[in-house]
Protein backbone atom coordinates (compact mmCIF):
# COMPACT_ATOMS: atom_id res chain seq x y z
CA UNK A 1 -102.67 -99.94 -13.84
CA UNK A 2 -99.62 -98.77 -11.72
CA UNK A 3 -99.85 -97.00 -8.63
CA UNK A 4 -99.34 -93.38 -10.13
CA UNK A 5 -102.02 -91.80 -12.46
CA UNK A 6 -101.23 -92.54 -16.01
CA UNK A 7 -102.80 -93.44 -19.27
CA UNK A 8 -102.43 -95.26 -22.86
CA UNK A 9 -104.37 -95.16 -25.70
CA UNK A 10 -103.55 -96.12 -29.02
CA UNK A 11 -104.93 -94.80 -32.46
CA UNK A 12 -105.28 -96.35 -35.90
CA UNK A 13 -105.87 -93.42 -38.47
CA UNK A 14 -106.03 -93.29 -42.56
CA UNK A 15 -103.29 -90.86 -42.27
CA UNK A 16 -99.85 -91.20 -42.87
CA UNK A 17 -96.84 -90.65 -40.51
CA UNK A 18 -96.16 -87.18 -41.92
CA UNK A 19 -99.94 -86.04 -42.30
CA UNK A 20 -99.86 -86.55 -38.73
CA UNK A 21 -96.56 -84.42 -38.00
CA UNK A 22 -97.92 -81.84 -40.42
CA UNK A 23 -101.12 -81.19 -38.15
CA UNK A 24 -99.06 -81.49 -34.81
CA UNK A 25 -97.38 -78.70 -36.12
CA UNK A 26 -100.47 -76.72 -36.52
CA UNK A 27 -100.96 -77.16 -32.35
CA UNK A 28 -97.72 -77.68 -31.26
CA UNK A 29 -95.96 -74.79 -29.63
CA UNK A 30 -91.84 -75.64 -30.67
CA UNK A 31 -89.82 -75.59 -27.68
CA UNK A 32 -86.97 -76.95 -29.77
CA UNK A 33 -85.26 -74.17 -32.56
CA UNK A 34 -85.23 -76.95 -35.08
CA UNK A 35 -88.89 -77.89 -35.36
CA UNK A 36 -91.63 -75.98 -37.96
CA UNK A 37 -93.89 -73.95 -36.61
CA UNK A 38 -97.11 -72.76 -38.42
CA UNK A 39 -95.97 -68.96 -39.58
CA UNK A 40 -99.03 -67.22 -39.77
CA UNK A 41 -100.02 -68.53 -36.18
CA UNK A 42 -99.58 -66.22 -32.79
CA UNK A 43 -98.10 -67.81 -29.58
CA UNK A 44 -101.40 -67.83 -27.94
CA UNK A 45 -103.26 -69.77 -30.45
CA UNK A 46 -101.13 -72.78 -30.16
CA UNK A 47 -102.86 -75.63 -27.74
CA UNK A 48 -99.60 -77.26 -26.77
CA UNK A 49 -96.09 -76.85 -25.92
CA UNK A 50 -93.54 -79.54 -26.78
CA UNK A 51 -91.64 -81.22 -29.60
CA UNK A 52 -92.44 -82.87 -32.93
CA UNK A 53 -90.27 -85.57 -34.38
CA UNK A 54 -90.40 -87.54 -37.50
CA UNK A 55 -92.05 -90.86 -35.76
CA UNK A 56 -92.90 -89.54 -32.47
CA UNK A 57 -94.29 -86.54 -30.18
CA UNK A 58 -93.36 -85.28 -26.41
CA UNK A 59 -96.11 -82.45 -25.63
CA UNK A 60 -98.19 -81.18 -22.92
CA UNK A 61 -101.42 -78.54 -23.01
CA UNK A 62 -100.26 -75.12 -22.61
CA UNK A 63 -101.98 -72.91 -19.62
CA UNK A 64 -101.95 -69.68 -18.42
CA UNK A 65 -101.96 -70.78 -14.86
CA UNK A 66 -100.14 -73.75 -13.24
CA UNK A 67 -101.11 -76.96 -13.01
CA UNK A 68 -99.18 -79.30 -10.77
CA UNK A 69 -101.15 -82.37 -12.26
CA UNK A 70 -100.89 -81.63 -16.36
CA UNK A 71 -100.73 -84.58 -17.98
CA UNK A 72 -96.65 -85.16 -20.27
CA UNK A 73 -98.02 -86.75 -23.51
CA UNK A 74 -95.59 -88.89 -25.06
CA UNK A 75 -96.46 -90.53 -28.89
CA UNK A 76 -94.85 -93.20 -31.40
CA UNK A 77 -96.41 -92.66 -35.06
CA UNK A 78 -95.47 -96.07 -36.59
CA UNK A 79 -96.41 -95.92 -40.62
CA UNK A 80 -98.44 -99.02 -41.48
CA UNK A 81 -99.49 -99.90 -45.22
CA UNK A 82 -102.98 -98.07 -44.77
CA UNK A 83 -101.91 -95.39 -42.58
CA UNK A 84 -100.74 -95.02 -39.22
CA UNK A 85 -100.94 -96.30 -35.55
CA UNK A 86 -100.42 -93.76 -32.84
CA UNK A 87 -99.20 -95.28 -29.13
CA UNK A 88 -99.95 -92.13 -26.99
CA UNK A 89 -98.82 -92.31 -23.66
CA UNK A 90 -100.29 -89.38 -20.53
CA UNK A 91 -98.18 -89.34 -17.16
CA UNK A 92 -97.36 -87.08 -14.49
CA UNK A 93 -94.29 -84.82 -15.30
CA UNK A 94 -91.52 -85.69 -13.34
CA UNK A 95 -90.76 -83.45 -11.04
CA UNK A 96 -94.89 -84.07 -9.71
CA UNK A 97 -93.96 -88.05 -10.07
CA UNK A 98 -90.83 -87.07 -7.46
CA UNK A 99 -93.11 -84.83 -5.26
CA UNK A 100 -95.77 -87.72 -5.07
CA UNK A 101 -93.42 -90.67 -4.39
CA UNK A 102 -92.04 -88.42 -1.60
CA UNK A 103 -95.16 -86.92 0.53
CA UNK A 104 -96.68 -90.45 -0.17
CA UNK A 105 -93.26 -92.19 1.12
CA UNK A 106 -93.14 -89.60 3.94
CA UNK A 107 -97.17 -90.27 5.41
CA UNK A 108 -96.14 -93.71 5.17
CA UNK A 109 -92.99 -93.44 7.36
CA UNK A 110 -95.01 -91.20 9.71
CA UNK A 111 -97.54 -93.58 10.19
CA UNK A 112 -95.04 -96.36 10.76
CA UNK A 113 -93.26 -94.79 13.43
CA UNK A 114 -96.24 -93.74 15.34
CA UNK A 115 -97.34 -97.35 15.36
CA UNK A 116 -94.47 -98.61 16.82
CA UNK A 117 -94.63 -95.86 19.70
CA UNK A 118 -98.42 -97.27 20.09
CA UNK A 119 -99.65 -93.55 19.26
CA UNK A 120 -102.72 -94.85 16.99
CA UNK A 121 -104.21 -91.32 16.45
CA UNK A 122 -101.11 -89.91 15.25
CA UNK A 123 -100.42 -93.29 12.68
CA UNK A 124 -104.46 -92.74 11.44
CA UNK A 125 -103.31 -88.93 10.44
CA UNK A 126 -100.20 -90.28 8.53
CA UNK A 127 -102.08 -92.41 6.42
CA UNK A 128 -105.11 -90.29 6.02
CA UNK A 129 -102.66 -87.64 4.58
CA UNK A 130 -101.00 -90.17 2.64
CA UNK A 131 -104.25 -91.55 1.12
CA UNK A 132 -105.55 -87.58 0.64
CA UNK A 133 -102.81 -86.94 -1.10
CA UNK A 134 -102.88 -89.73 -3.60
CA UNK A 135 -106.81 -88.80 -4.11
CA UNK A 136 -105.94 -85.23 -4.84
CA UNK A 137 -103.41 -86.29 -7.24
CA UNK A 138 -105.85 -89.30 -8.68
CA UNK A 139 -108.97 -86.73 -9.49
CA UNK A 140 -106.73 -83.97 -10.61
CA UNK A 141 -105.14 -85.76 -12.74
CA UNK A 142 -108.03 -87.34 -14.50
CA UNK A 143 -109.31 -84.09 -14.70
CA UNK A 144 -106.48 -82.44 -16.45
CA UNK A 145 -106.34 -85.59 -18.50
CA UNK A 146 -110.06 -85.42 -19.74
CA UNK A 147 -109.10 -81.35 -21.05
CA UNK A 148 -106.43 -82.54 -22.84
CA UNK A 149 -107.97 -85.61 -24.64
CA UNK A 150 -110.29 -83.15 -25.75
CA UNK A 151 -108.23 -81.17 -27.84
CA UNK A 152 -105.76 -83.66 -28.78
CA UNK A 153 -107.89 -86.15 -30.29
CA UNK A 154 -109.79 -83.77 -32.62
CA UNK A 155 -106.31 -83.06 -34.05
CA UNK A 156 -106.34 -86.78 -35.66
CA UNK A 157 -109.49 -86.64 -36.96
């Protein structure tokens, strides 16, 4: 487990490599020119946004407000004799990655620099920050990574 929120999971379906591109493209949202996209579908009734690729997948849920802590999902298909084996990867975009490292790397500093000037109260609020802001990210996070478990996985299935 590193420090920032992230998560792997990894699949073994019946299905073959291109059964599985064939129903990404049913949810999948192109942002590429070169990729399928179901015809008969509207915009809005896609679930993702992203790219599909013969052997892997770079998406993330589509919303219709922001969400600093959506979850990048990043997939290998690798064909197997049976079917398939799907390495799916969730982390922070990023830009959100960036933000963290810096208002973490920032309370940090703060806190440093009030302990040396023996200001205790001031160090206490730079790490209470620092630690608030790696809670916020934590929960969110798992939060927005719960919503989008839920309707990637039925896809496989």
């Amino acid at each position: 487990m590193g420090l920032l929120p992230g998560h792997t999971e990894m699949l073994i379906l019946p299905l073959s490599e291109k059964e599985v591109r064939e129903r990404l493209y049913q949810v999948v949202y192109p942002l590429s020119h070169n990729q399928p996209m179901a015809a008969y579908k509207e915009k809005d009734e896609f679930l993702f946004n992203g790219q599909v690729k013969k052997g892997h997948f770079r998406i993330s849920r589509r919303v219709k407000h922001s969400n600093s802590f959506l979850p990048l999902v990043g997939g290998s298909v690798e064909e197997t004799r049976k079917g398939c084996i799907i390495h799916i990867s969730y982390s922070l975009f990023p830009s959100t990655r960036a933000f963290l490292w810096f208002a973490l790397t920032v309370s940090l500093l703060t806190a440093v620099i009030f302990l040396v000037q023996e200001q205790l109260l001031y160090a206490l609020i730079g790490i209470i920050t620092g630690v608030s802001c790696y809670a916020v990210a934590r929960v969110s996070f798992s939060r927005a990574l719960e919503e989008c478990r839920l309707r990637l996985l039925p896809v496989f299935e």
